[in-house]
PDB file of N, CA and C in Angstrom:
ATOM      1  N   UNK A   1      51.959  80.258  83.470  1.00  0.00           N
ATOM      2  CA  UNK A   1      51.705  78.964  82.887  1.00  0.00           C
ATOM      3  C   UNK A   1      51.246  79.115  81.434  1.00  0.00           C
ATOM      4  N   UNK A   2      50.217  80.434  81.308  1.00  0.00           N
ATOM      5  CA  UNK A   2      49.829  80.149  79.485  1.00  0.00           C
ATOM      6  C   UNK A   2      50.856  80.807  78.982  1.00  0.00           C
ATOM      7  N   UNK A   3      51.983  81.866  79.328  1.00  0.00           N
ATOM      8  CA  UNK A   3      52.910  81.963  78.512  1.00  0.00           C
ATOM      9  C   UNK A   3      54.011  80.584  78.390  1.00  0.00           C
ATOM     10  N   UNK A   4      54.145  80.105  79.340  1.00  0.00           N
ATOM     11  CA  UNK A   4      55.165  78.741  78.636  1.00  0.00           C
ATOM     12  C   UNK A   4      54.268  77.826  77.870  1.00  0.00           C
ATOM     13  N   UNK A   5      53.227  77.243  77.909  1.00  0.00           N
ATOM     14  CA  UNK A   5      52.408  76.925  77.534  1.00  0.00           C
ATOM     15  C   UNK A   5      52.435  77.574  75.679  1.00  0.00           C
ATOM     16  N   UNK A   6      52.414  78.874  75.748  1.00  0.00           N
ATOM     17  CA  UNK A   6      52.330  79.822  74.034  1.00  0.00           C
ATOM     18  C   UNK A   6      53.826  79.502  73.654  1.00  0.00           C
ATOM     19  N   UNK A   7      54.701  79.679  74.381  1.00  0.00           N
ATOM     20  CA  UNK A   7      56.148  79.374  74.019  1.00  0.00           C
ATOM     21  C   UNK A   7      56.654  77.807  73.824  1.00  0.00           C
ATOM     22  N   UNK A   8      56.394  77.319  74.315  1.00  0.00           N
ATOM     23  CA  UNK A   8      56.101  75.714  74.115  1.00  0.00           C
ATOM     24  C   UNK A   8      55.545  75.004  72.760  1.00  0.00           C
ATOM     25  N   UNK A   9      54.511  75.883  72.796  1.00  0.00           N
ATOM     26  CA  UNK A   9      53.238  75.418  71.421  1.00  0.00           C
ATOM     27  C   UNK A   9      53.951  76.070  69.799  1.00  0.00           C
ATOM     28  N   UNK A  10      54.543  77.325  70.475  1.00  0.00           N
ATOM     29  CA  UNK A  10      55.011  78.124  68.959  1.00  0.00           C
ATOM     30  C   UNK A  10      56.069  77.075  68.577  1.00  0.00           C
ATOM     31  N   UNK A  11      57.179  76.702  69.280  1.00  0.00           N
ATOM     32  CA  UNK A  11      58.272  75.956  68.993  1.00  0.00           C
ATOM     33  C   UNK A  11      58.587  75.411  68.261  1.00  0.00           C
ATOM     34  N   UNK A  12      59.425  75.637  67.112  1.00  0.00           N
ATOM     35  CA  UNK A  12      59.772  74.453  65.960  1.00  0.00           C
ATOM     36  C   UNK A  12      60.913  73.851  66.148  1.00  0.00           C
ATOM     37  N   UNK A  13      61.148  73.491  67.670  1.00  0.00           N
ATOM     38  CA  UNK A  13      62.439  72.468  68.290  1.00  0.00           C
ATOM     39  C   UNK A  13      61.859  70.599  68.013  1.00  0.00           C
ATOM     40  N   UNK A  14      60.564  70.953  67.773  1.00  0.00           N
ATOM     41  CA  UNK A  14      59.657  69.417  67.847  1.00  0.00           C
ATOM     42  C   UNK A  14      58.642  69.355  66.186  1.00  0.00           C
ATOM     43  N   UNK A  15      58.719  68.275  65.929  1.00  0.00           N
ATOM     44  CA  UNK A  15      57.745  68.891  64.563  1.00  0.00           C
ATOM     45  C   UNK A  15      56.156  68.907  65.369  1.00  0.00           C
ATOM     46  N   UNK A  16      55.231  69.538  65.065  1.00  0.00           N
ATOM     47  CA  UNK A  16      53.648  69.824  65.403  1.00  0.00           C
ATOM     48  C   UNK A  16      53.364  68.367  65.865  1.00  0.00           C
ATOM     49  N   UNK A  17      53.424  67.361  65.304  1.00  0.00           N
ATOM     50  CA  UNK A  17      52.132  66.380  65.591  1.00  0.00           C
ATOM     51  C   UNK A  17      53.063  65.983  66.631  1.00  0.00           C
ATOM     52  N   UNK A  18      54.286  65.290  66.667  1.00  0.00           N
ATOM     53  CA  UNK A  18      54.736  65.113  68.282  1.00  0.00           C
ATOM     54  C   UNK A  18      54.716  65.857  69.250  1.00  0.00           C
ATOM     55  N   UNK A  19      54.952  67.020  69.066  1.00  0.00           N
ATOM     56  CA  UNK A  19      54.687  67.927  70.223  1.00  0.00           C
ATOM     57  C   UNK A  19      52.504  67.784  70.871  1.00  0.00           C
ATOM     58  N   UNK A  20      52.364  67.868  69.652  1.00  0.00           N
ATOM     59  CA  UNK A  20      50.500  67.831  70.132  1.00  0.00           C
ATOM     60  C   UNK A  20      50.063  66.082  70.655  1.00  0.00           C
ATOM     61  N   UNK A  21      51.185  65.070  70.236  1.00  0.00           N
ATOM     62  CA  UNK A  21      51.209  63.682  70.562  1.00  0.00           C
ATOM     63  C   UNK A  21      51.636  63.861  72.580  1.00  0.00           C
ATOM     64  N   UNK A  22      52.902  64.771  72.280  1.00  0.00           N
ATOM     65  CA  UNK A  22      53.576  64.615  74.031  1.00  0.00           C
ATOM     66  C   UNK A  22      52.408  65.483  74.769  1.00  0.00           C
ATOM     67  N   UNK A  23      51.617  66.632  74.324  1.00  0.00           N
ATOM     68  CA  UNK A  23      51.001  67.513  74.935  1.00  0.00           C
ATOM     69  C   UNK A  23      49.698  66.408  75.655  1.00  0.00           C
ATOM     70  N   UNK A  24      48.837  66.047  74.510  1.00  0.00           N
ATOM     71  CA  UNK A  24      47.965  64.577  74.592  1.00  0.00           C
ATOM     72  C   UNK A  24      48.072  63.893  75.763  1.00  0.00           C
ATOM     73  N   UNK A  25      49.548  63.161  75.267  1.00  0.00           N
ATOM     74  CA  UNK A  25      50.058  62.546  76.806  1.00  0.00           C
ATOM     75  C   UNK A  25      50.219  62.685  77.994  1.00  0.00           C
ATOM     76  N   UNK A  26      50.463  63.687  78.294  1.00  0.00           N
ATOM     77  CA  UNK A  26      51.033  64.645  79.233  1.00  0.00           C
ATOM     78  C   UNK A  26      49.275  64.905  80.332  1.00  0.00           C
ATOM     79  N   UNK A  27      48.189  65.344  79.495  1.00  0.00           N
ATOM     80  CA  UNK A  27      46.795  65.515  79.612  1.00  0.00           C
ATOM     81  C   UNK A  27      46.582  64.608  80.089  1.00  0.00           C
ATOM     82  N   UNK A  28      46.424  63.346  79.002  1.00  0.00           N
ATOM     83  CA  UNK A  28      46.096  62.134  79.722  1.00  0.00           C
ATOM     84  C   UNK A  28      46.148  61.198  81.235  1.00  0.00           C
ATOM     85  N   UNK A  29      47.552  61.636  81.408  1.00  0.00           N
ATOM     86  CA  UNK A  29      48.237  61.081  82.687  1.00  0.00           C
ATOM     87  C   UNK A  29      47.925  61.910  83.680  1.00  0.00           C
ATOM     88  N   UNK A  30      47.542  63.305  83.586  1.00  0.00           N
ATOM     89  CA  UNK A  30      47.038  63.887  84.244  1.00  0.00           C
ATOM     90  C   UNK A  30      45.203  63.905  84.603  1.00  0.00           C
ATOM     91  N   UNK A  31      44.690  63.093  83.565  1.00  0.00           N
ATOM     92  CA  UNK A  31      43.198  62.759  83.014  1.00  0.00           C
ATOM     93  C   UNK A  31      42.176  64.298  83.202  1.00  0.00           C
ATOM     94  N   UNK A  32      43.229  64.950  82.299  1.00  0.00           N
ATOM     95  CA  UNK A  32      42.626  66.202  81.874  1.00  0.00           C
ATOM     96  C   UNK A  32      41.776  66.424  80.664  1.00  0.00           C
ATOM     97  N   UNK A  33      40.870  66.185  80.559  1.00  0.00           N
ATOM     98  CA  UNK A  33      39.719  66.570  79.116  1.00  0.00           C
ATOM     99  C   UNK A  33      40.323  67.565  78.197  1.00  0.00           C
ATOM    100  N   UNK A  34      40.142  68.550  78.828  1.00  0.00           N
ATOM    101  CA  UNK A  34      40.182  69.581  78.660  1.00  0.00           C
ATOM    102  C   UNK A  34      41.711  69.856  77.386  1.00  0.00           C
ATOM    103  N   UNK A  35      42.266  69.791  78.323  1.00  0.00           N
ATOM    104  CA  UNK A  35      43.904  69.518  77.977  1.00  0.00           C
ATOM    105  C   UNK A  35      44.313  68.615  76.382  1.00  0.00           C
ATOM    106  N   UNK A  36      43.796  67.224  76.688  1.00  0.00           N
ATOM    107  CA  UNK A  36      43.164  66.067  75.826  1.00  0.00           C
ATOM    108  C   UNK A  36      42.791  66.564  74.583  1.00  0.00           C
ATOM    109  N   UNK A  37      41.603  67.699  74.778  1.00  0.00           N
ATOM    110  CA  UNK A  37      41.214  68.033  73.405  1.00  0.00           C
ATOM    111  C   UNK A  37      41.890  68.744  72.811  1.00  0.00           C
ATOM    112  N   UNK A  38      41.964  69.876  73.286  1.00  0.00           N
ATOM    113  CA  UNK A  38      42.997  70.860  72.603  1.00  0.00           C
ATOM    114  C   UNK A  38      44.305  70.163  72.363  1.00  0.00           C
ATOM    115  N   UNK A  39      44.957  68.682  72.601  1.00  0.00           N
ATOM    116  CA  UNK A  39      45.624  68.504  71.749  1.00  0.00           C
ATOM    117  C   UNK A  39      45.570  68.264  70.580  1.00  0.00           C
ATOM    118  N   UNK A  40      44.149  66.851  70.419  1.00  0.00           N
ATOM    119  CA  UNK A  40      43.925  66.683  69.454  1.00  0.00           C
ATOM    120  C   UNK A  40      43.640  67.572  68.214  1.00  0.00           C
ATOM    121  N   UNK A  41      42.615  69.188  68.824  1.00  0.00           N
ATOM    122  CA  UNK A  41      42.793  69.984  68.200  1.00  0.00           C
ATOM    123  C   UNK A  41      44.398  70.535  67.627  1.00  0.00           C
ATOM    124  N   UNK A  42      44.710  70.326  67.990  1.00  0.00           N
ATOM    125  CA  UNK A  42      46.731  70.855  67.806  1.00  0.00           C
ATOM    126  C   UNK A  42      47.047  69.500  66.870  1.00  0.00           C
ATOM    127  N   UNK A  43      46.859  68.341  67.228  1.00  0.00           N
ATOM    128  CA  UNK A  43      47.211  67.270  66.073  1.00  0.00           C
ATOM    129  C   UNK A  43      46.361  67.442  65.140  1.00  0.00           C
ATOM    130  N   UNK A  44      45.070  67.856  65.147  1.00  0.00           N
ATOM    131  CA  UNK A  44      44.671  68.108  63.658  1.00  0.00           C
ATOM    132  C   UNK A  44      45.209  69.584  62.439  1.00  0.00           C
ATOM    133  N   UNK A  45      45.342  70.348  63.449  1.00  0.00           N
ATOM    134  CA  UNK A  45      45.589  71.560  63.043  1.00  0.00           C
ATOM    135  C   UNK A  45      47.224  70.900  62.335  1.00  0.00           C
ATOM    136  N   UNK A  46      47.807  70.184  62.641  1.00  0.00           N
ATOM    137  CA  UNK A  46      49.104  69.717  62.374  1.00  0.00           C
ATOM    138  C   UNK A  46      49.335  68.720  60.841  1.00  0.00           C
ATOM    139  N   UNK A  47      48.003  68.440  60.855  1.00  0.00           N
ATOM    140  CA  UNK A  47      47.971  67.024  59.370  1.00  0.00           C
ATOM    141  C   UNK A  47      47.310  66.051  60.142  1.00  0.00           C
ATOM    142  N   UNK A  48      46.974  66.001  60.909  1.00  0.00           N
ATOM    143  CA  UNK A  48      46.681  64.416  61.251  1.00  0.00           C
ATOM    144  C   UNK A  48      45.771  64.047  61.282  1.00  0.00           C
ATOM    145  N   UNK A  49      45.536  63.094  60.910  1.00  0.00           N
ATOM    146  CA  UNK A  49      44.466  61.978  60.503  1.00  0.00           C
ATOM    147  C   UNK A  49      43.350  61.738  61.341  1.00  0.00           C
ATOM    148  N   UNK A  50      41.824  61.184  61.154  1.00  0.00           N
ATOM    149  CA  UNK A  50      41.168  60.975  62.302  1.00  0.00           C
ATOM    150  C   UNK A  50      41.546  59.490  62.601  1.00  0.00           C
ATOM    151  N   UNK A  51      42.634  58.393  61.630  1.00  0.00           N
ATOM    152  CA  UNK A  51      43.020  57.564  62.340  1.00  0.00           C
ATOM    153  C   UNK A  51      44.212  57.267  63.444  1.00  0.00           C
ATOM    154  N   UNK A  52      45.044  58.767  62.757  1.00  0.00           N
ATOM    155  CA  UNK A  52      46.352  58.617  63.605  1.00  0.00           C
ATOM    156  C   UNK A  52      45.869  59.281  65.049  1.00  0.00           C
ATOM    157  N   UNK A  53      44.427  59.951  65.079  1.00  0.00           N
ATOM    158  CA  UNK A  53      44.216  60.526  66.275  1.00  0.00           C
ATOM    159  C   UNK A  53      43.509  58.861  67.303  1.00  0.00           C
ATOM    160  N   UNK A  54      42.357  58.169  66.853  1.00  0.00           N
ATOM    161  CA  UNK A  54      42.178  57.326  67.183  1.00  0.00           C
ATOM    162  C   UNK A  54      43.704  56.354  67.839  1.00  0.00           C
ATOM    163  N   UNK A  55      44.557  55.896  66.617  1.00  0.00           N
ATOM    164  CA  UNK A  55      45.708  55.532  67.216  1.00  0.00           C
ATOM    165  C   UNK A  55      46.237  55.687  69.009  1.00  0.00           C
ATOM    166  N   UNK A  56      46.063  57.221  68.750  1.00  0.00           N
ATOM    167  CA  UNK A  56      46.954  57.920  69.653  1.00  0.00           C
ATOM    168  C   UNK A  56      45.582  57.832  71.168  1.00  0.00           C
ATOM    169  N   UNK A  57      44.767  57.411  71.109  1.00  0.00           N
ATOM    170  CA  UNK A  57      43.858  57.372  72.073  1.00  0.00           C
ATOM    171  C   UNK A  57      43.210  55.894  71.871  1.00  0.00           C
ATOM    172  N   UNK A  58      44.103  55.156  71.849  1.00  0.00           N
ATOM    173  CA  UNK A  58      43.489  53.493  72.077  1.00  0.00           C
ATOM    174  C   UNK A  58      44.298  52.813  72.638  1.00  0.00           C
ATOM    175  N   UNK A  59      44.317  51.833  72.704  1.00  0.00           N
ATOM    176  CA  UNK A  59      44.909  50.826  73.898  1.00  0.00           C
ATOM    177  C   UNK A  59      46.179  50.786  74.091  1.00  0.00           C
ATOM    178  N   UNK A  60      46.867  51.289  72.954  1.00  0.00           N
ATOM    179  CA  UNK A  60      48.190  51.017  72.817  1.00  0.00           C
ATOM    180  C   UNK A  60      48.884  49.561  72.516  1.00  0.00           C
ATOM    181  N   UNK A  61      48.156  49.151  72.217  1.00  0.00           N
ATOM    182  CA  UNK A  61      48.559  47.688  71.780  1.00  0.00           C
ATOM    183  C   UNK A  61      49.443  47.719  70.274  1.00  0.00           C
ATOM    184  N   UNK A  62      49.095  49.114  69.470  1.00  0.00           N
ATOM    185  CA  UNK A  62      49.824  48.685  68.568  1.00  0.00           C
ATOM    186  C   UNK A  62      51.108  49.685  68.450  1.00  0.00           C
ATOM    187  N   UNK A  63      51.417  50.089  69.588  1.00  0.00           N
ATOM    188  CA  UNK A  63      52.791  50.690  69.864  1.00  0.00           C
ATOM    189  C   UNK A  63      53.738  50.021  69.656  1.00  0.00           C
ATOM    190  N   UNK A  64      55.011  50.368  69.363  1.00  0.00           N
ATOM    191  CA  UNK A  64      55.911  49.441  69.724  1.00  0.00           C
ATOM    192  C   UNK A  64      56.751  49.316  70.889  1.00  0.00           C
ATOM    193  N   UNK A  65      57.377  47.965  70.975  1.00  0.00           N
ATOM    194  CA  UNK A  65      57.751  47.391  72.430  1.00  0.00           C
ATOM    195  C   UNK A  65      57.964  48.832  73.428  1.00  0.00           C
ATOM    196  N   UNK A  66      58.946  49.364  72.978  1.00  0.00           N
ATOM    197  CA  UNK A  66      59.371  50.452  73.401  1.00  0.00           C
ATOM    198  C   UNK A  66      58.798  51.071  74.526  1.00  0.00           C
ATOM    199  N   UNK A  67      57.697  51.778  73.474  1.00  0.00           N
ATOM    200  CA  UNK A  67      56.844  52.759  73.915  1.00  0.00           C
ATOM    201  C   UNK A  67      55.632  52.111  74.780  1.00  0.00           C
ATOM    202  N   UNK A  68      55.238  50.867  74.174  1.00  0.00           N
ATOM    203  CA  UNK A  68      54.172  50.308  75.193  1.00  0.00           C
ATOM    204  C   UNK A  68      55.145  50.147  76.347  1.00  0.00           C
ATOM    205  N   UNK A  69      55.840  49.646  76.907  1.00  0.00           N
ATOM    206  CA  UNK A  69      56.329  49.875  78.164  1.00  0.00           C
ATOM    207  C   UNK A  69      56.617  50.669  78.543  1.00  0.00           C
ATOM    208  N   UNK A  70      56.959  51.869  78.279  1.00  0.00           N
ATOM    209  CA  UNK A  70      56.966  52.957  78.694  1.00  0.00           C
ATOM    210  C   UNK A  70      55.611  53.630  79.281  1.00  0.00           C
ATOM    211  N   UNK A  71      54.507  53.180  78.767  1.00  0.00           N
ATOM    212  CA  UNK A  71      53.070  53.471  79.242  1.00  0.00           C
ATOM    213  C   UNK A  71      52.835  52.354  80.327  1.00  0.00           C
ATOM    214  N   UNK A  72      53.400  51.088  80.032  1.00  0.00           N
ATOM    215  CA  UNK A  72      53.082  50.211  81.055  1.00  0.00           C
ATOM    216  C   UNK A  72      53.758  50.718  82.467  1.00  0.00           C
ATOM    217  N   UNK A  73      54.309  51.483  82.328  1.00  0.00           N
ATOM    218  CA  UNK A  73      55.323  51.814  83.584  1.00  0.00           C
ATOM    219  C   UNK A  73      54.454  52.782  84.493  1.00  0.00           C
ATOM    220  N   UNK A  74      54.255  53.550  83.463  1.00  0.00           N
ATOM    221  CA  UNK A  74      53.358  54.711  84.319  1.00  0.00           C
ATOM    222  C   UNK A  74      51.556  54.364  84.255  1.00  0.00           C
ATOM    223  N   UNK A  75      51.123  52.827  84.434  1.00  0.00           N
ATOM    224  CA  UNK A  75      50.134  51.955  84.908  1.00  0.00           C
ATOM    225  C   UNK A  75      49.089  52.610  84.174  1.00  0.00           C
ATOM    226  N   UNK A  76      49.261  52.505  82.702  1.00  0.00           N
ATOM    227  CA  UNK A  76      48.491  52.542  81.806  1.00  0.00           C
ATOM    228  C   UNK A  76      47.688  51.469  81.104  1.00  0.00           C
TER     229      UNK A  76
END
């Protein structure tokens, strides 16, 4: 698991902050802390903002259609 996990993370098939955005997600739905942080650590390490991190851990209201249903689906 931590080698796909290292092979996963090295990857430049995804740019950094989406990959540390899907990793986030992925935590979340699982309601892993742990997981959770070390993304955010990975989205900062990436450029990102302490608002685009907030963003990415709030209600989702300001997603678009898209994507908020896509969270609405999986009873977020």
């Amino acid at each position: 698991m931590l080698e796909l996990d290292g092979i996963y993370r090295g990857s430049t098939a995804l740019d950094p902050k989406l990959r540390a955005k899907i990793r986030w997600t992925v935590a979340s739905a699982n309601r892993c802390g742990y997981g959770m942080a070390y993304a955010v650590a990975d989205l900062r390490a990436a450029g990102a903002d302490e608002e685009e991190i907030a963003a990415l851990q709030s209600s989702r209201t300001d997603l678009p259609a898209r994507e908020r249903a896509r969270w609405t689906s999986l009873g977020k």
